[in-house]
Protein backbone atom coordinates (compact mmCIF):
# COMPACT_ATOMS: atom_id res chain seq x y z
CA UNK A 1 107.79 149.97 84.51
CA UNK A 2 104.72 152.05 85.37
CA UNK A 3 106.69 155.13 86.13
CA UNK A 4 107.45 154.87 82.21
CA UNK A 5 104.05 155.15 81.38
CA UNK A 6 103.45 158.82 81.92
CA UNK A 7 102.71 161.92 79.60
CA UNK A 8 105.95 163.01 79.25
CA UNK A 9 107.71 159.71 78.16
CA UNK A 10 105.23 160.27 75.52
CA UNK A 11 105.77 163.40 74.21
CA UNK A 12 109.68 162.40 74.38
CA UNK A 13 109.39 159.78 72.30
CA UNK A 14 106.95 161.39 69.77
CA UNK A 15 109.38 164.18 69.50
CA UNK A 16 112.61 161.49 69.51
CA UNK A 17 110.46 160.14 66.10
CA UNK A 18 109.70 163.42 64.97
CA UNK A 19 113.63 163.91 65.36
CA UNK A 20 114.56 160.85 63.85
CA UNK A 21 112.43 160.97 60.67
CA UNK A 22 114.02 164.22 59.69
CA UNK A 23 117.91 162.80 60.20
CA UNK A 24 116.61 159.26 58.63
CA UNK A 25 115.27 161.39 55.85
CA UNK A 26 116.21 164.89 55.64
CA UNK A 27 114.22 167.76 53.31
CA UNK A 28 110.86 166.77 54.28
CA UNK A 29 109.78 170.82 54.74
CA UNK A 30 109.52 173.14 53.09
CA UNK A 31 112.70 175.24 54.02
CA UNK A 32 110.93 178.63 55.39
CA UNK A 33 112.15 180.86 57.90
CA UNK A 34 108.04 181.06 58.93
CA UNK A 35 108.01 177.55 59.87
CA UNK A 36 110.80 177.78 62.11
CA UNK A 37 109.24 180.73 63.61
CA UNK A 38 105.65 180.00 63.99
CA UNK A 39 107.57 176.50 65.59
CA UNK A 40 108.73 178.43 68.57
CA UNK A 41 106.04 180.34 68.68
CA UNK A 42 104.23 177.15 69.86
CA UNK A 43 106.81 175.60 71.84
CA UNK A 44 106.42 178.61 74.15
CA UNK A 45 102.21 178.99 73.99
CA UNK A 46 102.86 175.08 75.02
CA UNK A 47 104.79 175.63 77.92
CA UNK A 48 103.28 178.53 78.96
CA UNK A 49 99.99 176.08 78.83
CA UNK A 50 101.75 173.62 80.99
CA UNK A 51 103.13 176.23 83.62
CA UNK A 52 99.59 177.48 83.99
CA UNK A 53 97.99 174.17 84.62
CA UNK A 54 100.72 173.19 86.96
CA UNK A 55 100.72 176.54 88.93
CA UNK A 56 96.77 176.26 89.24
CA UNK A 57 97.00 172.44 90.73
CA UNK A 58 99.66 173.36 92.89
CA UNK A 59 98.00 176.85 93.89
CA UNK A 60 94.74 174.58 94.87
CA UNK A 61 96.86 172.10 96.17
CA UNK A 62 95.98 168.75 94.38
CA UNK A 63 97.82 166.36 92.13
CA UNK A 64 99.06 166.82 88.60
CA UNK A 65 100.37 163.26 88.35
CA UNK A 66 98.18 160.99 86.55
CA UNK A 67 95.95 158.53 87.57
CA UNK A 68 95.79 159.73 91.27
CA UNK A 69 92.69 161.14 93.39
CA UNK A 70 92.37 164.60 92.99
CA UNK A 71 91.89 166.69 96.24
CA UNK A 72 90.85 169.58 94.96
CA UNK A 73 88.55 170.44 91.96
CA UNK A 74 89.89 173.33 90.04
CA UNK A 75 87.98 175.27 87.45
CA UNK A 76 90.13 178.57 87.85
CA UNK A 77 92.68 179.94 85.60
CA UNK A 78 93.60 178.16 82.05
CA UNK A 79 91.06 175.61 83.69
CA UNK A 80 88.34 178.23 82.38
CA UNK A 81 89.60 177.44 78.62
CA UNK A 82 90.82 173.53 78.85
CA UNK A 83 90.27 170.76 80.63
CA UNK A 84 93.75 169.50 79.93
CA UNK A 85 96.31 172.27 79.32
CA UNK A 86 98.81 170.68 80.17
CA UNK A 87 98.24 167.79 77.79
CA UNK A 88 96.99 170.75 75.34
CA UNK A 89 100.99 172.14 76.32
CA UNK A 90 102.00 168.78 74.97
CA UNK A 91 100.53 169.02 72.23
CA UNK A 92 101.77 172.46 71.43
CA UNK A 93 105.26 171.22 72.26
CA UNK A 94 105.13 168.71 69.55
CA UNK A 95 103.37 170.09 67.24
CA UNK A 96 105.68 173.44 67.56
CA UNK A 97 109.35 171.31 67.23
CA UNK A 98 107.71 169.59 64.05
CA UNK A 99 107.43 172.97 62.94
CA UNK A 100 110.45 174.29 64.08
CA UNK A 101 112.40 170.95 62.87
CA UNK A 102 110.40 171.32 59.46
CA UNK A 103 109.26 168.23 59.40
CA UNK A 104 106.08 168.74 58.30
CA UNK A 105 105.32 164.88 57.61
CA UNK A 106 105.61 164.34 61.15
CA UNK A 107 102.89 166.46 61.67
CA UNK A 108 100.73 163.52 61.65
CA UNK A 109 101.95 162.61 65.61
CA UNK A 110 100.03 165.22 66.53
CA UNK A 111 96.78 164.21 66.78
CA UNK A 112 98.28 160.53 67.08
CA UNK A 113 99.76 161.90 70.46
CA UNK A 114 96.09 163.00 71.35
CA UNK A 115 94.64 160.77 70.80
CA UNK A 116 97.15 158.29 72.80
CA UNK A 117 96.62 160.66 75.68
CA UNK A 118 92.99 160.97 75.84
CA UNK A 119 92.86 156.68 75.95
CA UNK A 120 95.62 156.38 78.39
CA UNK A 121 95.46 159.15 80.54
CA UNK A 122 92.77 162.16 80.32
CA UNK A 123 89.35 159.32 80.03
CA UNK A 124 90.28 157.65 83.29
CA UNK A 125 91.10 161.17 85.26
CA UNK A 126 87.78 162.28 83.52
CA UNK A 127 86.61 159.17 85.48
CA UNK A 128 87.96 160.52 88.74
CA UNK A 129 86.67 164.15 88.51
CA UNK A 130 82.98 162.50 87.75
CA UNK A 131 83.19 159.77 90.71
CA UNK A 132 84.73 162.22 93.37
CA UNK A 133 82.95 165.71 92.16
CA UNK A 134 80.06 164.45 90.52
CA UNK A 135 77.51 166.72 89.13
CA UNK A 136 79.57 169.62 89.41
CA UNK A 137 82.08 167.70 86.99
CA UNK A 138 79.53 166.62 84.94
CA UNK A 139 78.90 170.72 84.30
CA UNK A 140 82.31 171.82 83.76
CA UNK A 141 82.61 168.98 81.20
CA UNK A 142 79.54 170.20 78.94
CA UNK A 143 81.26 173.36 79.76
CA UNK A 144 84.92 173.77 78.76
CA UNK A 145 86.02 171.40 75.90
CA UNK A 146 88.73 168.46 76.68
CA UNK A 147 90.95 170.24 74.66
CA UNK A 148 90.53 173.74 73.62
């Protein structure tokens, strides 16, 4: 069951809810053309975020899975902005098929879905970077923001 317990069964299910809400109760938006648009707008700025956290990793040749021992500490790239982009592309992903659903009550996943991912996933890696990198991961953290 622990391969279930990864970032992207996550964000599946948060958008499967997000999904779900609007067919359970349809009209929950507000009906704009912007909302769709802005929507995809995200979606792609997400995965964008996610392809340029993956390509650094694999470019430096360390893990992106969770919970492993990173080889390689990697500061280049989108790494220069986030600490997580491709849990920030998550977040974008959501956020942007709310939008694009218009199902603007949903909305509230969002930081839900952060905050589920910071507990279960970005804290312990955090862990990792400090015990195998030390001061130099102390650094970037007061550096570059979790986030954004």
């Amino acid at each position: 069951m622990k391969w279930i317990d990864i970032p992207p069964s996550w964000l599946i299910a948060a958008l499967g809810l997000s999904y779900g809400l609007d067919r359970l109760v349809p009209g929950l938006g507000f009906g704009l053309s912007a909302t769709r648009w802005l929507g995809e707008a995200m979606v792609i700025a997400g995965l964008g975020a996610m392809a340029a956290g993956a390509f650094e990793l694999v470019r430096h040749h360390t893990t992106f899975i969770p919970r492993r021992k990173p080889s390689h500490f990697v500061r280049q790239g989108i790494f220069r902005f986030s600490r997580n982009p491709i849990y920030l592309g998550d977040a974008l992903v959501l956020a942007g098929a709310i939008l694009h659903w218009d199902v603007l009550p949903a909305l509230v996943l969002v930081p839900g879905f952060m905050a589920l991912i910071t507990g279960r996933f970005i804290l312990g890696e955090e862990a990792g970077l400090r015990d195998a990198f030390g001061r130099a991961a102390e650094a970037w953290f007061a550096k570059v923001r979790r986030w954004l």
